[in-house]
C-alpha atoms as a PDB file:
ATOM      1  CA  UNK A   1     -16.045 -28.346  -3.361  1.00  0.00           C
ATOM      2  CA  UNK A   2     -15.436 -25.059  -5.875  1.00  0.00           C
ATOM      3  CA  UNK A   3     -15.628 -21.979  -4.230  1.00  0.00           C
ATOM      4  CA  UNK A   4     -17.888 -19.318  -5.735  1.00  0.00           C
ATOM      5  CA  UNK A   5     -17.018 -15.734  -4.885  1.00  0.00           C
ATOM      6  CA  UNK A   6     -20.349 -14.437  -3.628  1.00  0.00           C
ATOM      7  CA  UNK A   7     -23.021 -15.356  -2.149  1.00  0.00           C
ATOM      8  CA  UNK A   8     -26.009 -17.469  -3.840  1.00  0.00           C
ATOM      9  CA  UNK A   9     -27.694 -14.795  -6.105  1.00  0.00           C
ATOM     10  CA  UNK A  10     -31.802 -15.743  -5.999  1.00  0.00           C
ATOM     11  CA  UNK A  11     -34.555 -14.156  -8.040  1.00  0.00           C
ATOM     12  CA  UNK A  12     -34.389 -10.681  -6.302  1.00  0.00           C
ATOM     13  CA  UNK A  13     -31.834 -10.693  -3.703  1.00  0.00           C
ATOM     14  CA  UNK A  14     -28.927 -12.924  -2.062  1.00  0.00           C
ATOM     15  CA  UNK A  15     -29.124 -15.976   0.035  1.00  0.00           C
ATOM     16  CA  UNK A  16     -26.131 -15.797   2.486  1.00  0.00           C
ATOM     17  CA  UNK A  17     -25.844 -18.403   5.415  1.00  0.00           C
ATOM     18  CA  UNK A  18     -28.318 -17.306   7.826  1.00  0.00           C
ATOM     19  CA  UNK A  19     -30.804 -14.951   6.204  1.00  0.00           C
ATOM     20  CA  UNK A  20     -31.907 -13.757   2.668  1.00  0.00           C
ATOM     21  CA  UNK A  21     -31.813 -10.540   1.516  1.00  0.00           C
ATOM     22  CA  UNK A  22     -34.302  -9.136  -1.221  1.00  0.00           C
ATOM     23  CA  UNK A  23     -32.782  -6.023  -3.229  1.00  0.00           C
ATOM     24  CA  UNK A  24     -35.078  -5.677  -6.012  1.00  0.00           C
ATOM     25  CA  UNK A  25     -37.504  -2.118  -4.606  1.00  0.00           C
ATOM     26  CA  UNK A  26     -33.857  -0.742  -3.745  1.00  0.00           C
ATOM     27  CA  UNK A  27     -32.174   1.444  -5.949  1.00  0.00           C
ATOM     28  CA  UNK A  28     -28.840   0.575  -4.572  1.00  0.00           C
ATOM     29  CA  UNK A  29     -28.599  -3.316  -4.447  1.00  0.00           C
ATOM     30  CA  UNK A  30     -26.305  -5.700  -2.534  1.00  0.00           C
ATOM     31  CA  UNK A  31     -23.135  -5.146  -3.180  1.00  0.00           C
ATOM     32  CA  UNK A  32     -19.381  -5.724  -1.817  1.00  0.00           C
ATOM     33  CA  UNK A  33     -19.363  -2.323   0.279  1.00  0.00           C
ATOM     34  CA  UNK A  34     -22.111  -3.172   2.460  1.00  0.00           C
ATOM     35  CA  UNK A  35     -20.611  -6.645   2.609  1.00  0.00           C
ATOM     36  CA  UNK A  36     -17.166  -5.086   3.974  1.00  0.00           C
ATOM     37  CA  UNK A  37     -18.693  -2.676   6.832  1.00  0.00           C
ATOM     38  CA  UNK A  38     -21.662  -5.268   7.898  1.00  0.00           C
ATOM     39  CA  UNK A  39     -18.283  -7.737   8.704  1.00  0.00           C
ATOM     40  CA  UNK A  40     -16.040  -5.079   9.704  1.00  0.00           C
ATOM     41  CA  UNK A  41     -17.735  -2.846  11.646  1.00  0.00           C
ATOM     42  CA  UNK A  42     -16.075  -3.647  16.073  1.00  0.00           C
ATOM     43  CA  UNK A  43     -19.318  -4.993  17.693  1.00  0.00           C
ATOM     44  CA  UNK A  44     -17.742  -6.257  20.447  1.00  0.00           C
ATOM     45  CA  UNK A  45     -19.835  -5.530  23.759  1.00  0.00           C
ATOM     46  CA  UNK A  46     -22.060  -3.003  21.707  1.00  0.00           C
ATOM     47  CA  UNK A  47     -25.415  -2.798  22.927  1.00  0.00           C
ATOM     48  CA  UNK A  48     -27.090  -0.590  20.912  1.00  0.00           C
ATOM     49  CA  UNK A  49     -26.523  -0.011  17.266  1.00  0.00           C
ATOM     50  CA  UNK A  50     -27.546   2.085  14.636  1.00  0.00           C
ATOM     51  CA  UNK A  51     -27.509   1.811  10.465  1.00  0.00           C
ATOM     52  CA  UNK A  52     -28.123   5.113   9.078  1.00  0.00           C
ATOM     53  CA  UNK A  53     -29.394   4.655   5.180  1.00  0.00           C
ATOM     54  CA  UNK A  54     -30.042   0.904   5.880  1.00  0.00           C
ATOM     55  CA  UNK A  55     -31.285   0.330   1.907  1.00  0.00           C
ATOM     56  CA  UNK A  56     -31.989  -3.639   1.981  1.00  0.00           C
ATOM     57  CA  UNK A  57     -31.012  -3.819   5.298  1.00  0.00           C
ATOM     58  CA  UNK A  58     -27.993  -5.819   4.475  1.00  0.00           C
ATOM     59  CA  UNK A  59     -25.477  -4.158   7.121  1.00  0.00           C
ATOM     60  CA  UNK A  60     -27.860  -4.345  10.342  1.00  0.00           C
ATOM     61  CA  UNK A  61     -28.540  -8.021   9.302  1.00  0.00           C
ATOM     62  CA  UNK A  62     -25.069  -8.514   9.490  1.00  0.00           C
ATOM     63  CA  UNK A  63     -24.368  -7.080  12.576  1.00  0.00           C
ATOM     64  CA  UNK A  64     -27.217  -8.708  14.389  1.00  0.00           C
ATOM     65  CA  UNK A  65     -25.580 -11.961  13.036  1.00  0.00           C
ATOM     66  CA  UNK A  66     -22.884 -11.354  14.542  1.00  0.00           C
ATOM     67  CA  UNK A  67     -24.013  -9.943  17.953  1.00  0.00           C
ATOM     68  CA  UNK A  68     -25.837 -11.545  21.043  1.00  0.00           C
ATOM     69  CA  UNK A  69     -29.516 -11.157  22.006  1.00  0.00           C
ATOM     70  CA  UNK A  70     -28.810  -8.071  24.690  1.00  0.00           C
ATOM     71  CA  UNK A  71     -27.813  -6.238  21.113  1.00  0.00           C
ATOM     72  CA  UNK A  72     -30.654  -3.720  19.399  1.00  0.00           C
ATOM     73  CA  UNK A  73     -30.138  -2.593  16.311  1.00  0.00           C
ATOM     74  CA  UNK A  74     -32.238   0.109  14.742  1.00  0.00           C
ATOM     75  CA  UNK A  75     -32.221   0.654  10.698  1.00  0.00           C
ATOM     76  CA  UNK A  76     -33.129   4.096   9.212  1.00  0.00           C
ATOM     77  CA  UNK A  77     -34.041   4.557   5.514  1.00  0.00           C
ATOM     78  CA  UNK A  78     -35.483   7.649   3.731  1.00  0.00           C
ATOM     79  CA  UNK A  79     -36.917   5.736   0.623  1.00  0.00           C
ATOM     80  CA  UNK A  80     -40.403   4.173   1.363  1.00  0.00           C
ATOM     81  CA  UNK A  81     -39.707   1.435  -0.776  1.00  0.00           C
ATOM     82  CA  UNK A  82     -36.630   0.451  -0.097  1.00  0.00           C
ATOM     83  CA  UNK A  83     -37.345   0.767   4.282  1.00  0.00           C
ATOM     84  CA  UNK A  84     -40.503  -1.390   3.255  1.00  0.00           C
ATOM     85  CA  UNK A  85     -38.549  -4.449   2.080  1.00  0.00           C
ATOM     86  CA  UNK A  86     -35.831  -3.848   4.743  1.00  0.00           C
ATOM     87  CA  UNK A  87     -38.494  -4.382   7.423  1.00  0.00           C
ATOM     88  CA  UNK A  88     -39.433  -7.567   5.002  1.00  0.00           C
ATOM     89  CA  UNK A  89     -35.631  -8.991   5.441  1.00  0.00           C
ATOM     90  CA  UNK A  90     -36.100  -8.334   8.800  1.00  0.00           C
ATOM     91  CA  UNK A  91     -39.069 -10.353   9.468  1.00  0.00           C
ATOM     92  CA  UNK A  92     -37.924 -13.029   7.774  1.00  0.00           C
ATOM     93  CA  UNK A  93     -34.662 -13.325   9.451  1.00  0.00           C
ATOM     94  CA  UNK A  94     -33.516 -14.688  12.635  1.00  0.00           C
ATOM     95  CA  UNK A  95     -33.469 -11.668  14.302  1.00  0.00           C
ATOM     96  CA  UNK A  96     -36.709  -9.560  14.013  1.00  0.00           C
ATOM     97  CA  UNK A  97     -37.168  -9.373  17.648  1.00  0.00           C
ATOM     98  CA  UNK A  98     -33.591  -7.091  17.518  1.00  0.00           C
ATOM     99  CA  UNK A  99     -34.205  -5.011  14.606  1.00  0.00           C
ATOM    100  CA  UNK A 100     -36.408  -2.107  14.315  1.00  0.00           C
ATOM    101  CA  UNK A 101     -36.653   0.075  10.943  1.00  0.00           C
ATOM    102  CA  UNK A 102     -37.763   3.778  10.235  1.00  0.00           C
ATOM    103  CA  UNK A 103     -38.981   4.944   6.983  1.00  0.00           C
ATOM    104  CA  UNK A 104     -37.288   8.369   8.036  1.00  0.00           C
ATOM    105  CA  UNK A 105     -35.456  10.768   6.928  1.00  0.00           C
ATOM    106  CA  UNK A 106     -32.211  10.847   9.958  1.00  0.00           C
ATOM    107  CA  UNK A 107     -32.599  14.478  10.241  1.00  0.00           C
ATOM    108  CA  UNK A 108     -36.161  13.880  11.802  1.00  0.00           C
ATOM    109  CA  UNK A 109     -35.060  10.967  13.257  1.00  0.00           C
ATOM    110  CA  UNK A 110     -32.457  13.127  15.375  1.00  0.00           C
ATOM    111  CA  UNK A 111     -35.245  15.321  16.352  1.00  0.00           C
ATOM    112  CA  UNK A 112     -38.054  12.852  16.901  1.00  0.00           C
ATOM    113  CA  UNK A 113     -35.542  11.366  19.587  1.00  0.00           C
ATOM    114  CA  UNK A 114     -34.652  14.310  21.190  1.00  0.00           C
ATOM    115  CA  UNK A 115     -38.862  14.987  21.807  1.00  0.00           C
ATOM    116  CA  UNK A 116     -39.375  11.910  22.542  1.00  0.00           C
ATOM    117  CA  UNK A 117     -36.947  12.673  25.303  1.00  0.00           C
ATOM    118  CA  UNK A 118     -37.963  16.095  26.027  1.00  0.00           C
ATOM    119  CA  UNK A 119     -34.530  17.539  25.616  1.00  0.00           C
ATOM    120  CA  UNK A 120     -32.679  18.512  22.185  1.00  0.00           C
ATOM    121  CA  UNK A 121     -29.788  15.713  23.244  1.00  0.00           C
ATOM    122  CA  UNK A 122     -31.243  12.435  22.612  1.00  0.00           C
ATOM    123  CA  UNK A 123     -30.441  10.251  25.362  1.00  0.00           C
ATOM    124  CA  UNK A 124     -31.116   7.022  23.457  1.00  0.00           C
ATOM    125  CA  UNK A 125     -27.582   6.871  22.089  1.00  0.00           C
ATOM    126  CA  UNK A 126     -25.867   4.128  20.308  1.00  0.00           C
ATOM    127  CA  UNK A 127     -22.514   3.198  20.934  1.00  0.00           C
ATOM    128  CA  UNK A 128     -21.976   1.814  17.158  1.00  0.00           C
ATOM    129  CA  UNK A 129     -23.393   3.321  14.108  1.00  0.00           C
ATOM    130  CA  UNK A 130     -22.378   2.428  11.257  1.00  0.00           C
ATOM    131  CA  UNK A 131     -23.526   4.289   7.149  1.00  0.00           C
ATOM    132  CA  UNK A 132     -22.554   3.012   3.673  1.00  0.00           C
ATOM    133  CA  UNK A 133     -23.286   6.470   2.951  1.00  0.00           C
ATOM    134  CA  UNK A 134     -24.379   8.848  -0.632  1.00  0.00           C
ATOM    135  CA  UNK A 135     -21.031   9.903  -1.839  1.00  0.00           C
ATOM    136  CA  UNK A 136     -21.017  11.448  -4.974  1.00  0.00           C
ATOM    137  CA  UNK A 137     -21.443  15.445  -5.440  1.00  0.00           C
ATOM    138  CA  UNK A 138     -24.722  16.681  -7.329  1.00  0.00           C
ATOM    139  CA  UNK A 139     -24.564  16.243 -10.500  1.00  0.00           C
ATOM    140  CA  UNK A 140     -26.932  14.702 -13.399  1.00  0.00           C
ATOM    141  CA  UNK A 141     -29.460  13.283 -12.184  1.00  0.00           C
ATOM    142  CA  UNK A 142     -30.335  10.129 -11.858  1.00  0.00           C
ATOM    143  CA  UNK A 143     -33.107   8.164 -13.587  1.00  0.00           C
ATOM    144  CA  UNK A 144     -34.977   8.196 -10.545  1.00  0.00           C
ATOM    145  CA  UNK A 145     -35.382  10.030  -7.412  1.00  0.00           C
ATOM    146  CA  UNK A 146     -34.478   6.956  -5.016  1.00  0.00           C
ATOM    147  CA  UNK A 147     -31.125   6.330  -7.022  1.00  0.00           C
ATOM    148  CA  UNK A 148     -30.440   9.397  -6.371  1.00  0.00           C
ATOM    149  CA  UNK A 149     -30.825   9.653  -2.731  1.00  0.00           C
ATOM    150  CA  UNK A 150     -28.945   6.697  -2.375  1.00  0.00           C
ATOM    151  CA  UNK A 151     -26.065   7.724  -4.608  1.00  0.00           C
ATOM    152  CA  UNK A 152     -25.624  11.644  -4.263  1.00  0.00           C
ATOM    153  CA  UNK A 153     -24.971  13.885  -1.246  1.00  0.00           C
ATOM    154  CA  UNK A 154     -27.311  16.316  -2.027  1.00  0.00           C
ATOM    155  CA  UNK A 155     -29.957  14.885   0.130  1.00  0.00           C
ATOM    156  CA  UNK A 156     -27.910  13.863   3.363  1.00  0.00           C
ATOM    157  CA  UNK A 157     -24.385  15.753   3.101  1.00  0.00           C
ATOM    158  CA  UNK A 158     -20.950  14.336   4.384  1.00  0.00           C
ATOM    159  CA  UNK A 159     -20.807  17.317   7.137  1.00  0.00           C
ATOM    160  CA  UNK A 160     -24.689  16.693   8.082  1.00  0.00           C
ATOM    161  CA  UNK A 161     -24.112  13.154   8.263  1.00  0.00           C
ATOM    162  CA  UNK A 162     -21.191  13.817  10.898  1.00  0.00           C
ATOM    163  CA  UNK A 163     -23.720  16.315  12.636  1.00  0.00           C
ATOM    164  CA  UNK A 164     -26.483  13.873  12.876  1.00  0.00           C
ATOM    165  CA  UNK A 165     -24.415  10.746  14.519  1.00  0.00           C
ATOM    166  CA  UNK A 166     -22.942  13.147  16.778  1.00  0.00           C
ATOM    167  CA  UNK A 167     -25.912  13.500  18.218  1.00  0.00           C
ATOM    168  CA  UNK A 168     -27.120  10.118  18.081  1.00  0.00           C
ATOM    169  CA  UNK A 169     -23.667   8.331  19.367  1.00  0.00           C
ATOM    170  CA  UNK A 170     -22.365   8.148  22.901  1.00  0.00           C
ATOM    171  CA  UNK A 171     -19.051   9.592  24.088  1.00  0.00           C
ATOM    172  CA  UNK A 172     -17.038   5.930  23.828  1.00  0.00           C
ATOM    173  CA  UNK A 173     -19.011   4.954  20.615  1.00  0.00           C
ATOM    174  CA  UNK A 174     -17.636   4.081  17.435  1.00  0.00           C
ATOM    175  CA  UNK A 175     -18.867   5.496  13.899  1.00  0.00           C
ATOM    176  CA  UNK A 176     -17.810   3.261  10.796  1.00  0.00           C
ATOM    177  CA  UNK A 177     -18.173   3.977   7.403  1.00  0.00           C
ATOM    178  CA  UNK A 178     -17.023   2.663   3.824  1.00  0.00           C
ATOM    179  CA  UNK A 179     -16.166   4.816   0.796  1.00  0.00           C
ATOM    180  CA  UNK A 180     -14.271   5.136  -2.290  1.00  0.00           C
ATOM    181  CA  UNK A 181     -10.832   5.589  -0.928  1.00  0.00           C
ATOM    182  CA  UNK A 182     -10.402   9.118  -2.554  1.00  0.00           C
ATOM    183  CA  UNK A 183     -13.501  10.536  -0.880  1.00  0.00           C
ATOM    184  CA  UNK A 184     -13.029   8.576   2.314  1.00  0.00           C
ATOM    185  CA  UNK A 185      -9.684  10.621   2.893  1.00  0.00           C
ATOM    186  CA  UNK A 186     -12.139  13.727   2.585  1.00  0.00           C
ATOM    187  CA  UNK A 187     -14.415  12.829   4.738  1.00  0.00           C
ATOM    188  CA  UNK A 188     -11.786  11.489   6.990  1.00  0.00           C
ATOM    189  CA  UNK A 189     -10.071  15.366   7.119  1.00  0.00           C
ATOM    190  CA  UNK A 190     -13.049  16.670   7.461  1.00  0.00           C
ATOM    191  CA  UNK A 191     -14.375  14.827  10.679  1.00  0.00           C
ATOM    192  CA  UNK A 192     -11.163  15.732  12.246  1.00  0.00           C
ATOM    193  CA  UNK A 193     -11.776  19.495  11.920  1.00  0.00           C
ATOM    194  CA  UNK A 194     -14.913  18.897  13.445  1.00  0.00           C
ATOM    195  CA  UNK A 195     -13.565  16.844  16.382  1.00  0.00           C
ATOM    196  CA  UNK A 196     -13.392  13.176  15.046  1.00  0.00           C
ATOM    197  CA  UNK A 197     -10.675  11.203  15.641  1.00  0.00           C
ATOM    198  CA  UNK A 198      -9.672   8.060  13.705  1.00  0.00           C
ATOM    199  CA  UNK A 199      -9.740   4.745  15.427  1.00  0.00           C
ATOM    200  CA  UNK A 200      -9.982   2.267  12.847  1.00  0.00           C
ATOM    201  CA  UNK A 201      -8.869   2.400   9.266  1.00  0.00           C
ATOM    202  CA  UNK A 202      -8.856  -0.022   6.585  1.00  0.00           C
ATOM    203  CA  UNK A 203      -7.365   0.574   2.870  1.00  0.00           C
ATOM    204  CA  UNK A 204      -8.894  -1.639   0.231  1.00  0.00           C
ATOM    205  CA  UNK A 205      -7.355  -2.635  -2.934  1.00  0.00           C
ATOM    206  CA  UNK A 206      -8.855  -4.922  -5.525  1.00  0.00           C
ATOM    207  CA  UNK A 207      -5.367  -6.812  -6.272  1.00  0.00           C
ATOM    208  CA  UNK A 208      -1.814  -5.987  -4.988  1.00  0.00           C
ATOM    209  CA  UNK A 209      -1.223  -4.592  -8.370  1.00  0.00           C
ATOM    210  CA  UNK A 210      -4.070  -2.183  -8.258  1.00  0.00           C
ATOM    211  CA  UNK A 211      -4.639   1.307  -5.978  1.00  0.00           C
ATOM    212  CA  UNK A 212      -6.356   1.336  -3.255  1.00  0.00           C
ATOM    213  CA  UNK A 213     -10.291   2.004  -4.129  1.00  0.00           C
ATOM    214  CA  UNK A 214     -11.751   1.829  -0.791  1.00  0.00           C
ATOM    215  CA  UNK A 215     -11.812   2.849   2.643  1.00  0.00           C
ATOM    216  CA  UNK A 216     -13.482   1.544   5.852  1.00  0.00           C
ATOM    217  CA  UNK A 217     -13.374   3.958   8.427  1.00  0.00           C
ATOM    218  CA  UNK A 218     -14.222   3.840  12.164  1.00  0.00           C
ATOM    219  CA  UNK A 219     -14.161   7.218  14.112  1.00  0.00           C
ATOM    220  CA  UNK A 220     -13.989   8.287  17.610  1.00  0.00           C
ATOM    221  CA  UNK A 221     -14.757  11.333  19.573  1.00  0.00           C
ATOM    222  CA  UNK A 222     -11.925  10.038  21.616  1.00  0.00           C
ATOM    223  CA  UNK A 223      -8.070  10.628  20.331  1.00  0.00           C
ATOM    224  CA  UNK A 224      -6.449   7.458  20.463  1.00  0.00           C
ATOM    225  CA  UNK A 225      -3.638   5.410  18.103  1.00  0.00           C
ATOM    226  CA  UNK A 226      -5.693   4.058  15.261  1.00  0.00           C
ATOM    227  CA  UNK A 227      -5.167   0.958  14.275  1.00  0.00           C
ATOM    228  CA  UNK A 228      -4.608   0.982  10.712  1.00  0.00           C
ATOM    229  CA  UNK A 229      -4.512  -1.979   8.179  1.00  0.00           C
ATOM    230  CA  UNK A 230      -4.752  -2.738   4.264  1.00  0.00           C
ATOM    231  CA  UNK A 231      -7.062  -5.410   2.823  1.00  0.00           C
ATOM    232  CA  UNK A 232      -6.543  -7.016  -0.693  1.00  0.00           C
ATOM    233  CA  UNK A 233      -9.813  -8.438  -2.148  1.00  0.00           C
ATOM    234  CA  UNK A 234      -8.280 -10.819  -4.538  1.00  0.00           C
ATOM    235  CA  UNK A 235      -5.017 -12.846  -4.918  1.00  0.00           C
ATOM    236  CA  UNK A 236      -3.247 -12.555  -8.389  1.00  0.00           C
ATOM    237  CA  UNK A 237      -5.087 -15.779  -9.849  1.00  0.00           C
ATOM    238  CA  UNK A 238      -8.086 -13.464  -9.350  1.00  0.00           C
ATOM    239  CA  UNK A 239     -10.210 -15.670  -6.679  1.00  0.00           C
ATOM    240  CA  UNK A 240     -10.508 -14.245  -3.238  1.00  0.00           C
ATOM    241  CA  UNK A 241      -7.971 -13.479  -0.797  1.00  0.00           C
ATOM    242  CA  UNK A 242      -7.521 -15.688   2.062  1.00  0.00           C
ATOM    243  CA  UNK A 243      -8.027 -11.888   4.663  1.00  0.00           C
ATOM    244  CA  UNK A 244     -11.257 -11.281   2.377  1.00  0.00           C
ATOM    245  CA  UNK A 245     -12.381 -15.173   2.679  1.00  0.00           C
ATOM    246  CA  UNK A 246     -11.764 -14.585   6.461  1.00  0.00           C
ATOM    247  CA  UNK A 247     -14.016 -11.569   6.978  1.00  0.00           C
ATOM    248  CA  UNK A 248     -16.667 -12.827   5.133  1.00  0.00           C
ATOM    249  CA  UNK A 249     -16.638 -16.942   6.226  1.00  0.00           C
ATOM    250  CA  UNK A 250     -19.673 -16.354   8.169  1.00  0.00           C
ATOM    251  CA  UNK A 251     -21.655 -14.550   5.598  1.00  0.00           C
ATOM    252  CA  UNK A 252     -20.604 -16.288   1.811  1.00  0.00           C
ATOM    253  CA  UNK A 253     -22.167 -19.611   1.227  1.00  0.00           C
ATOM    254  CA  UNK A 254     -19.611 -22.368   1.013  1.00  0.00           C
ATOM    255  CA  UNK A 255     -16.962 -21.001   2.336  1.00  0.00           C
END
């Protein structure tokens, strides 16, 4: 059987091997980062997880995929339109008993918590969130105001991003990310000055003979050795690598 190298594009959206996932109300669509952290991300014995800028949902599908039933997962998206389909994925996945989105801003989300819990520490942590996060600086603007929420910083900043899960995450939990490699090594010095520690770390390059282009990070408020590793997407004839056919076996149709 030929191998295709992604997953089974359908009017709209993606069919993968256990759910669907319509793209077309978000302005950021399916794409090979959200891929990477939804199969990366350590959900071993994590109860209760978290997906900050969810967009399609894509990423907390993933990890309720690959998760047991005693696992929550709770998606948070600032774009009405894009949370709307989100919470259509979810129904129409496996899982909708597991997954709960908020059209919210995570600011508000942060506080909401902590009044629900009458305390300004919310006490319904998670001990896994994960963000494909805005990474660009402002700059110009974007056709549209939901492309550029989802692509620039201006509206949820690297530093206010590391505030928020702080809040949100519990003292052993782990924090993953993906960027472009460049600003993941920023945003990896900066959560150390503000008490981060790295646990995981993955650098992505497209070929051997390329540079590295992307970075999945998983931080701690723990120190500990981080286990660090490289991941090449493609062999040299161009079709995936057997380490990215691996991570993604349970997600790409026919493989």
């Amino acid at each position: 059987m030929e191998l295709i190298d992604k997953p089974v594009f359908r009017r709209g959206g993606f069919t993968f091997k256990q759910f669907f996932v319509g793209h077309d109300k978000c302005a950021m669509k399916v794409g090979t980062d959200g891929v990477l952290l939804g199969a990366w991300a350590p959900v071993y014995n994590r109860k209760r997880c978290l997906d900050i800028g969810c967009g399609s949902g894509l990423i907390a599908l993933m990890i309720a995929q690959r998760t047991g039933r005693q696992t929550i997962i709770d998606a948070v998206e600032l774009d009405a339109f894009a949370a709307k389909q989100a919470n259509e994925n979810v129904q129409q996945s496996p899982w909708s008993s597991r997954i709960t989105v908020y059209q919210q801003d995570i600011h508000d989300f942060v506080h909401d918590y902590g009044q629900e819990n009458g305390t300004q520490e919310n006490s319904r942590q998670y001990d896994l969130v994960v963000s494909n996060p805005p990474y660009f600086e402002p700059a110009i603007a974007c056709r549209n105001e939901a492309r550029n929420q989802a692509r620039y910083t201006e509206s949820l900043t690297h530093k206010e991003l590391l505030a928020c899960v702080r809040k949100l995450i519990t003292q052993t939990g782990i924090f993953c990310v993906v960027l472009p490699y460049d600003i993941g090594q920023n945003f990896e010095s900066m959560a150390s000055e503000l008490g981060w520690f790295t646990a995981f770390r993955v650098n992505i390059r497209d070929r051997q003979d390329k540079p590295l282009h992307r970075l999945l990070l998983g931080l701690s408020l723990h120190q500990q050795e981080p286990q660090i590793s490289e991941l090449m997407l493609r062999a040299p004839n161009g079709e995936y690598s057997i380490d990215f056919r691996r991570l993604v076996t349970d997600f790409y149709l026919y493989y």
